[in-house]
Protein backbone atom coordinates (compact mmCIF):
# COMPACT_ATOMS: atom_id res chain seq x y z
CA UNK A 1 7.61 -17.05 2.60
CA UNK A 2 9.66 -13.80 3.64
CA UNK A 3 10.81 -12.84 6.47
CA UNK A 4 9.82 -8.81 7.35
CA UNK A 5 12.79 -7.26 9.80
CA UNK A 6 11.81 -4.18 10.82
CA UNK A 7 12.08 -1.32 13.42
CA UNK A 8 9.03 1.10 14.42
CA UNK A 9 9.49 4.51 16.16
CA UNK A 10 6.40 6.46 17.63
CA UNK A 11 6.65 10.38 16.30
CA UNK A 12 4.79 13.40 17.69
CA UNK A 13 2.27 14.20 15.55
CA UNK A 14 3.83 17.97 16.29
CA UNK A 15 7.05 16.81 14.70
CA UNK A 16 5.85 15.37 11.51
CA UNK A 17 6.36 18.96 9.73
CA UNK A 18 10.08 19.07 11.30
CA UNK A 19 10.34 15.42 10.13
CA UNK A 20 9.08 15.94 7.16
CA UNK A 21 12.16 18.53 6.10
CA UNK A 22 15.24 16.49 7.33
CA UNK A 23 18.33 17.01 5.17
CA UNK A 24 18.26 12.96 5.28
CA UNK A 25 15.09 12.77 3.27
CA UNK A 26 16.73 14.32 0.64
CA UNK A 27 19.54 11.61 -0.24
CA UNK A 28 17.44 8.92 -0.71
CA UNK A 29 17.30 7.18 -3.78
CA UNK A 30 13.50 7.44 -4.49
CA UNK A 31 10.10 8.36 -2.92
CA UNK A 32 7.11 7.22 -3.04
CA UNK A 33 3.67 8.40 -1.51
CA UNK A 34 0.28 6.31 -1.37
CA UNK A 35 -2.90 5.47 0.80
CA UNK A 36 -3.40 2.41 2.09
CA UNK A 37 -6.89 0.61 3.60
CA UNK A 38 -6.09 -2.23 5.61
CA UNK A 39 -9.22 -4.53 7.33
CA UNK A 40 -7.48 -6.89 10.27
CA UNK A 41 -9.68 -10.12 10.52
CA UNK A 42 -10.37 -12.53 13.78
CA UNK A 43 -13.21 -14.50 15.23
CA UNK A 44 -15.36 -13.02 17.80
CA UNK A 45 -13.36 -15.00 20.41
CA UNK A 46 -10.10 -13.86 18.90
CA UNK A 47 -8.90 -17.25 18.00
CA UNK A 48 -6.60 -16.20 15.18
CA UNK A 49 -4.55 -13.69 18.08
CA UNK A 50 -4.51 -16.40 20.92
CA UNK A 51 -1.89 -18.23 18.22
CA UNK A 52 -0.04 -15.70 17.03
CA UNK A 53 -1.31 -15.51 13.39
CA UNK A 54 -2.31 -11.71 11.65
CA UNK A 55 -4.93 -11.63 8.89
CA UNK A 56 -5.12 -8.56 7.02
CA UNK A 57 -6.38 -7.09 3.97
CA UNK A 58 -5.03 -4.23 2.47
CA UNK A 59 -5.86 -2.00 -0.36
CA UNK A 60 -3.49 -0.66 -2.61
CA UNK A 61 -4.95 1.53 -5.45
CA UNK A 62 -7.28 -0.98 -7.21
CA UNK A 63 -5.86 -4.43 -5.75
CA UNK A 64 -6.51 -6.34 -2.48
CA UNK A 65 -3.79 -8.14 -1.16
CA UNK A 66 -4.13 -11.03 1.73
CA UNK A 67 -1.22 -11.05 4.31
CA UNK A 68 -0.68 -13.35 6.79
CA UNK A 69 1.73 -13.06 9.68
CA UNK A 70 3.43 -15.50 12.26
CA UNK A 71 4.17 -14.47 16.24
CA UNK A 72 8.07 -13.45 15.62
CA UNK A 73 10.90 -13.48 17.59
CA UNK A 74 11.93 -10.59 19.80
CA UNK A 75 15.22 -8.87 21.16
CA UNK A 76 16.78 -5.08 21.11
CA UNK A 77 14.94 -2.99 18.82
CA UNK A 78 14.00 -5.33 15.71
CA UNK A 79 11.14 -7.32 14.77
CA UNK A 80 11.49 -10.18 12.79
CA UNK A 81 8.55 -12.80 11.52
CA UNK A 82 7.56 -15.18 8.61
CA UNK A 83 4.86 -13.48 6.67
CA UNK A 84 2.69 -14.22 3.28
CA UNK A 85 1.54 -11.94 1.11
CA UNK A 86 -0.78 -12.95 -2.11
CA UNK A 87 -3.69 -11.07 -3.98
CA UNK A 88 -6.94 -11.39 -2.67
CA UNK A 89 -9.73 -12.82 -4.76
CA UNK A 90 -13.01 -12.25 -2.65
CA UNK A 91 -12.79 -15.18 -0.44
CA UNK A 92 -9.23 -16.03 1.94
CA UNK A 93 -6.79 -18.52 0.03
CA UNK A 94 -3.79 -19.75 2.86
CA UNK A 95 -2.31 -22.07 0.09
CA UNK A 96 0.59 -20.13 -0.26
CA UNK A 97 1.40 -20.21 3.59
CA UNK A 98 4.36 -23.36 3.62
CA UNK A 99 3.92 -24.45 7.38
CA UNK A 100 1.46 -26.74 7.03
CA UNK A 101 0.15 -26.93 10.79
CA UNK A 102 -0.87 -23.62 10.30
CA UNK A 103 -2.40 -23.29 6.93
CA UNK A 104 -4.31 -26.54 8.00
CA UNK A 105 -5.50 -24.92 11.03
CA UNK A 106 -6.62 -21.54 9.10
CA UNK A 107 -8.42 -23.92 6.04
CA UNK A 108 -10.62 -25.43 8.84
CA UNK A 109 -14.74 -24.72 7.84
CA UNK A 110 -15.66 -23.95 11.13
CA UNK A 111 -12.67 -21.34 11.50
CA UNK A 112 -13.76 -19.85 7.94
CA UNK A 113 -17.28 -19.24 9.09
CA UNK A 114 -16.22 -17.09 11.86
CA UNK A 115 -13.73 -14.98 10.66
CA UNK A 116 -14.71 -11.00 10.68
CA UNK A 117 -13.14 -7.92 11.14
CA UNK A 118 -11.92 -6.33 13.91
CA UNK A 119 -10.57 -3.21 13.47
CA UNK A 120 -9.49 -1.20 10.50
CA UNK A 121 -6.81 1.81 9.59
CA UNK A 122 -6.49 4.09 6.22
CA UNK A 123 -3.16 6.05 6.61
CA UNK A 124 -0.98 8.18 4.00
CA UNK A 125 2.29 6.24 3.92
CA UNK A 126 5.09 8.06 1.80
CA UNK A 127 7.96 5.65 1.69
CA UNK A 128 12.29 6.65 0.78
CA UNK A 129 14.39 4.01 -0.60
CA UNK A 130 17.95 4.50 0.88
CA UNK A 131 20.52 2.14 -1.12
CA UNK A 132 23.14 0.27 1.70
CA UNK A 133 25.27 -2.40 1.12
CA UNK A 134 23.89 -4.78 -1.03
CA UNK A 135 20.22 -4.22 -0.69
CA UNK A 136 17.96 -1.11 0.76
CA UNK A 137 16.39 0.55 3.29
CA UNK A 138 12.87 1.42 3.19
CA UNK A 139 11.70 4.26 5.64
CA UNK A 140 8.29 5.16 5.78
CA UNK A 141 5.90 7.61 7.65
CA UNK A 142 2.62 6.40 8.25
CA UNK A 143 -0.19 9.22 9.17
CA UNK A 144 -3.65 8.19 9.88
CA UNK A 145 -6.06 6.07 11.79
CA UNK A 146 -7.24 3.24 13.67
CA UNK A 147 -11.21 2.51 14.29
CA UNK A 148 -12.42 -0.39 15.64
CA UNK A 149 -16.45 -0.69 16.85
CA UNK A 150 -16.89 3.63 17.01
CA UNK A 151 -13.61 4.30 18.14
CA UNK A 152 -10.38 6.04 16.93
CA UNK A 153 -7.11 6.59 17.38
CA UNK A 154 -4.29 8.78 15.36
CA UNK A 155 -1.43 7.20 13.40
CA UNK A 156 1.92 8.83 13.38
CA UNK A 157 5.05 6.49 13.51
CA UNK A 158 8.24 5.57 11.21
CA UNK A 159 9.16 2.43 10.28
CA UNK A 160 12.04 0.84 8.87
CA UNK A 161 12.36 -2.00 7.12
CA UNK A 162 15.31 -4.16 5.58
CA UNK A 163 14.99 -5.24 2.04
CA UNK A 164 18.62 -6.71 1.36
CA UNK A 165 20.66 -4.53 3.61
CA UNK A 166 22.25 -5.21 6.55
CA UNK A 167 20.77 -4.57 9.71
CA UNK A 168 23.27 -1.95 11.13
CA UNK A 169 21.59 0.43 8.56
CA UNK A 170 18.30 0.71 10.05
CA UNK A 171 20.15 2.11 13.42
CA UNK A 172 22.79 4.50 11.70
CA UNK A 173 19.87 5.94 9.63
CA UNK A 174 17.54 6.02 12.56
CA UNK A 175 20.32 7.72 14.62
CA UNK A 176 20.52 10.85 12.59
CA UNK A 177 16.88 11.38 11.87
CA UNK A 178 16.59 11.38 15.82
CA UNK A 179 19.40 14.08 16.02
CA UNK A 180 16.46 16.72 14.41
CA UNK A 181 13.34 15.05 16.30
CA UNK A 182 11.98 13.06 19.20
CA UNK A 183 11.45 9.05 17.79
CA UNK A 184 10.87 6.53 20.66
CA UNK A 185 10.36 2.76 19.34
CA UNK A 186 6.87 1.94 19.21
CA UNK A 187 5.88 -1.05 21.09
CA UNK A 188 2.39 -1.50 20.19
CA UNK A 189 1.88 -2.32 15.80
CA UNK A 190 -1.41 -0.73 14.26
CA UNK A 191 -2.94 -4.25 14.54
CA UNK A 192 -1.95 -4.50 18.48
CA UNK A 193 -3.62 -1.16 18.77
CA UNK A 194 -6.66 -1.67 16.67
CA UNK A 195 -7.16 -4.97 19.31
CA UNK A 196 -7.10 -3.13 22.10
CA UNK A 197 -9.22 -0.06 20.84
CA UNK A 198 -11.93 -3.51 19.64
CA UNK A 199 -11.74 -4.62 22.84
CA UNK A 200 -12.00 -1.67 24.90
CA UNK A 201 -8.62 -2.34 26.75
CA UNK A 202 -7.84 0.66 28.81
CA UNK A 203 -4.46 1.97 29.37
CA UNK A 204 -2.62 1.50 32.84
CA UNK A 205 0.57 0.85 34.03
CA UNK A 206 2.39 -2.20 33.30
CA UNK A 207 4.76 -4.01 35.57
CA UNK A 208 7.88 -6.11 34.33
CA UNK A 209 7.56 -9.39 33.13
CA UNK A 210 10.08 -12.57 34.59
CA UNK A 211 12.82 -13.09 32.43
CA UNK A 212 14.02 -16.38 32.03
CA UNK A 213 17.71 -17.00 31.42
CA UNK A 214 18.41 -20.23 30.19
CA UNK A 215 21.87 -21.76 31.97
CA UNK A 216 23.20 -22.75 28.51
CA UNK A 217 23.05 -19.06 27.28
CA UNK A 218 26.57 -17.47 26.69
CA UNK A 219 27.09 -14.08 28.85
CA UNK A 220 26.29 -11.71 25.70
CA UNK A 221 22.83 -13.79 24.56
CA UNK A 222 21.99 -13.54 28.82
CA UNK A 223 22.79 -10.30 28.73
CA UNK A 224 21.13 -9.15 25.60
CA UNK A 225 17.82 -10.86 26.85
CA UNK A 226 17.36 -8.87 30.52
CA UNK A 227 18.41 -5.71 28.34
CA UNK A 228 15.96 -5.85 26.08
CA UNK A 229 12.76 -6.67 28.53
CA UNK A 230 14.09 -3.34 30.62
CA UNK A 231 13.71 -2.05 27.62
CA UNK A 232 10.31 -3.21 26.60
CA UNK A 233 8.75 -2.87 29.76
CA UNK A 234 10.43 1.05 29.42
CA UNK A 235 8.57 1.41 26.26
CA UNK A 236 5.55 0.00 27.57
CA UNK A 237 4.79 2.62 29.88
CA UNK A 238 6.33 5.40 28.18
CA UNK A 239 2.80 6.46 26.21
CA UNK A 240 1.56 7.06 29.63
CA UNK A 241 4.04 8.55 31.14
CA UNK A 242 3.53 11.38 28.52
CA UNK A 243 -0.46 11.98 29.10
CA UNK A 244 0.01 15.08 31.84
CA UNK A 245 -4.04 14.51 31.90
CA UNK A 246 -3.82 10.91 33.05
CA UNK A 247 -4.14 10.67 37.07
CA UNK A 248 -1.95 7.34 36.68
CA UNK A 249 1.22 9.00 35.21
CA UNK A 250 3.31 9.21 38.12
CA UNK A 251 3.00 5.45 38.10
CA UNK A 252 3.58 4.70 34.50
CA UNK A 253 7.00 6.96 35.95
CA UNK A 254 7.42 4.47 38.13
CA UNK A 255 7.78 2.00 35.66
CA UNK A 256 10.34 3.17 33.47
CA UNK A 257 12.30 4.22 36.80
CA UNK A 258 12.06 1.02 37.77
CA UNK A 259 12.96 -0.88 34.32
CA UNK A 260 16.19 1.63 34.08
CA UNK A 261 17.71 0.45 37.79
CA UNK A 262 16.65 -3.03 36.05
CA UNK A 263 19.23 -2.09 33.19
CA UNK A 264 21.48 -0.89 35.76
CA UNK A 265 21.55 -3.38 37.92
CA UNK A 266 22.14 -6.19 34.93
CA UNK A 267 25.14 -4.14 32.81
CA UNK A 268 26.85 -3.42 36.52
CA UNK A 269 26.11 -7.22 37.33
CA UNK A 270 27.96 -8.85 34.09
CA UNK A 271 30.02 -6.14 32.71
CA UNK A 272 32.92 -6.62 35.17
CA UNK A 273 32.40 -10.66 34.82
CA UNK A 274 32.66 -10.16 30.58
CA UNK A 275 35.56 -12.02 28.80
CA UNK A 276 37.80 -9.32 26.97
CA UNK A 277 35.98 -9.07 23.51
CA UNK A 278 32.25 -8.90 25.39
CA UNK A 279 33.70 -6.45 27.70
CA UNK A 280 34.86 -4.13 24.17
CA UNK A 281 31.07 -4.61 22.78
CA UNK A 282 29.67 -3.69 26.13
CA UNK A 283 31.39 -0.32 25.98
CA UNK A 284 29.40 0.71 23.27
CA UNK A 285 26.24 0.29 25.54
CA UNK A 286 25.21 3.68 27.22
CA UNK A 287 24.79 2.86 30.23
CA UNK A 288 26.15 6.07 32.09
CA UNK A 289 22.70 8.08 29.61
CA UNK A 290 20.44 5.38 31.55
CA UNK A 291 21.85 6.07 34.81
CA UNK A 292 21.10 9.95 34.26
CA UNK A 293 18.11 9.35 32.66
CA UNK A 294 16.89 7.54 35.94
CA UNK A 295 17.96 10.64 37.89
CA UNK A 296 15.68 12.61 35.09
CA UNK A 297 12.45 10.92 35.58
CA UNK A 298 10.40 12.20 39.11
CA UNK A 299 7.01 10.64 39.59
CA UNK A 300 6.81 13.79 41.58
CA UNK A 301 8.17 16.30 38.73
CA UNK A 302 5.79 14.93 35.97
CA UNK A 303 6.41 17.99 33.78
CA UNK A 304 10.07 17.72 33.98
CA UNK A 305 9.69 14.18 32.87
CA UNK A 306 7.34 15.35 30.44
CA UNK A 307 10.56 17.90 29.07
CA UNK A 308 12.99 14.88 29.38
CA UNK A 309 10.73 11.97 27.27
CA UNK A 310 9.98 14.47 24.64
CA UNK A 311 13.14 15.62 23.61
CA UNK A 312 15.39 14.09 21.05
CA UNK A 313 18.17 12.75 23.61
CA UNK A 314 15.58 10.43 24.67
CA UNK A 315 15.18 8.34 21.46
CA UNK A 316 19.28 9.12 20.77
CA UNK A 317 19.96 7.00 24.02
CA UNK A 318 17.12 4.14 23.09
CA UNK A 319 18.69 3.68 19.42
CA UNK A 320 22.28 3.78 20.86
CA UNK A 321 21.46 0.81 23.21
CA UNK A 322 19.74 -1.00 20.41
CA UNK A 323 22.51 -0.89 18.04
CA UNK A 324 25.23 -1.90 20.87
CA UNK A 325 22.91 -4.38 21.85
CA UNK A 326 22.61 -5.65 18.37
CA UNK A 327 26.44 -6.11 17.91
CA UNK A 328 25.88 -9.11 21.28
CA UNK A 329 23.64 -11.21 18.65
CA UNK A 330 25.56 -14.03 18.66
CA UNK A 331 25.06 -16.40 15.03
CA UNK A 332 24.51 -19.54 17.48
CA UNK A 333 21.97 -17.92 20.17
CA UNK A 334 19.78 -15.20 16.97
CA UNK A 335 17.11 -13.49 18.52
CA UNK A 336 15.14 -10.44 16.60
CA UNK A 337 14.76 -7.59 18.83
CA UNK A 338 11.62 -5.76 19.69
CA UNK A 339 11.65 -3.33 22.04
């Protein structure tokens, strides 16, 4: 079993070409470039989503290889979940997959028989091997599509993923390829999207979700939770917020005005109540960018807002609070970050 750590960031499909000549790309150790087929599998009643498990099939050059994915665990930035990858045979083997409950559950005949695909994506994935510390960091950009039943959507994102290296990497290389261009995290994966496209899901607004604080928590692990759902539910609605066509995008404004005095409130609620070394780690949070970013963002100005999600400072400010909020990730309270 491994364990994929990653970080996604949405990029303009305008900016791919500025991306594209970074002085970044350059120093990295290697590159590769390949197309990739991938066919995500379910049953009609989307059994295999309701508990958290991904089956996907993806082509690379002449091989099929079987992945399966767990539900992961979530906090600022980072995703983190138990995956299994083996070559695919013409029929689905989940021997390899170690926790039993669920291989049992996915070896069941009457799950078998159901299984189909949902949606599908072919993309042109060119991938840069940065050496750091003792391992490597693999950034790739991803440019393609996702159809599901007649319908289609564009691929453009980056992704990062660790392979060895430690995780403060990922943000310090993230950080200067968002000094040249505009990369927000991505909050939906090609398989989330690909659902939603299946199921005809349309895009609206979303509202916060409770957060639950458990009392045993240590400040940093309480605070690092409520930071990172303002910052999900931010990301949620930031898609919308940039569709100037979309008679809902002074409420998807709302939102992420609404999800920033969130942040506010929480960093002015526990950073004076921090012990002296939380209090230093806190510092490095920006929270003075969020408070002007609220000021930024006008439901009733939606192409100023448009001017102000679009330009690099945006995703500078997102990737600074990740990485501070990171550095709160206490060994005895882990979470993986996802914003």
């Amino acid at each position: 079993m491994a364990h994929e750590i990653e970080l996604k960031l949405a990029l303009a499909e305008c900016d791919q070409a500025r991306f594209l000549r970074h002085p970044l790309l350059r120093t990295a150790a290697s590159r590769h470039v390949e197309t990739l087929d991938n066919i995500y599998y379910d049953t009609p009643d989307l059994s295999l989503r309701r508990h958290g498990v991904a089956l996907r099939l993806r082509r690379q050059g002449r091989r099929w290889l079987q992945t399966v994915k767990l539900a992961g665990k979530e906090a600022a930035g980072l995703t983190s979940r138990p995956e299994w990858e083996t070559p695919y045979c013409g029929h689905f083997d989940f021997t390899p997959i170690e926790v039993s409950a669920v291989r049992e559950w996915l070896e069941r005949p009457e799950l078998l028989a159901c299984i189909t695909p949902i949606c599908e994506t072919r993309f042109r994935r060119i991938t840069w091997h940065f050496p750091a510390g003792d391992g490597t960091v693999l950034l790739t950009l991803d440019r393609g599509w996702i159809t599901a039943d007649n319908h289609k959507e564009p691929i453009s994102e980056i992704e990062m993923e660790l392979d060895g290296a430690p995780v403060s990497a990922i943000f310090a290389i993230a950080r200067q390829l968002a000094q040249r261009v505009s990369l927000a995290p991505a909050v939906f994966s090609k398989a989330e999207r690909g659902y939603r496209l299946h199921a005809g899901t349309p895009s609206a607004p979303l509202k916060a979700n409770a957060v639950v604080i458990d009392r045993t928590l240590r400040p940093a692990s309480a605070f690092l939770t409520i930071a990172s759902a303002c910052l999900h539910h931010l990301q949620q609605n930031y898609p919308g917020a940039l569709r100037c066509d979309d008679s809902a995008q002074p409420e998807y404004i709302h939102q992420m005005r609404f999800a920033l005095q969130r942040l506010c409130v929480a960093f002015s609620e526990f950073e004076p109540q921090c012990p002296p070394g939380l209090a230093q780690r806190l510092a490095e949070f920006p929270q003075a960018a969020f408070a002007r970013l609220l000021v930024e963002l006008d439901p009733t100005a939606p192409q100023r807002t448009l001017q102000t999600l679009t330009a690099p400072a945006y995703g500078q400010i997102l990737l600074a609070a990740m990485g501070a909020l990171h550095s709160l990730d206490e060994p005895d309270s882990r979470v993986v970050i996802k914003v």
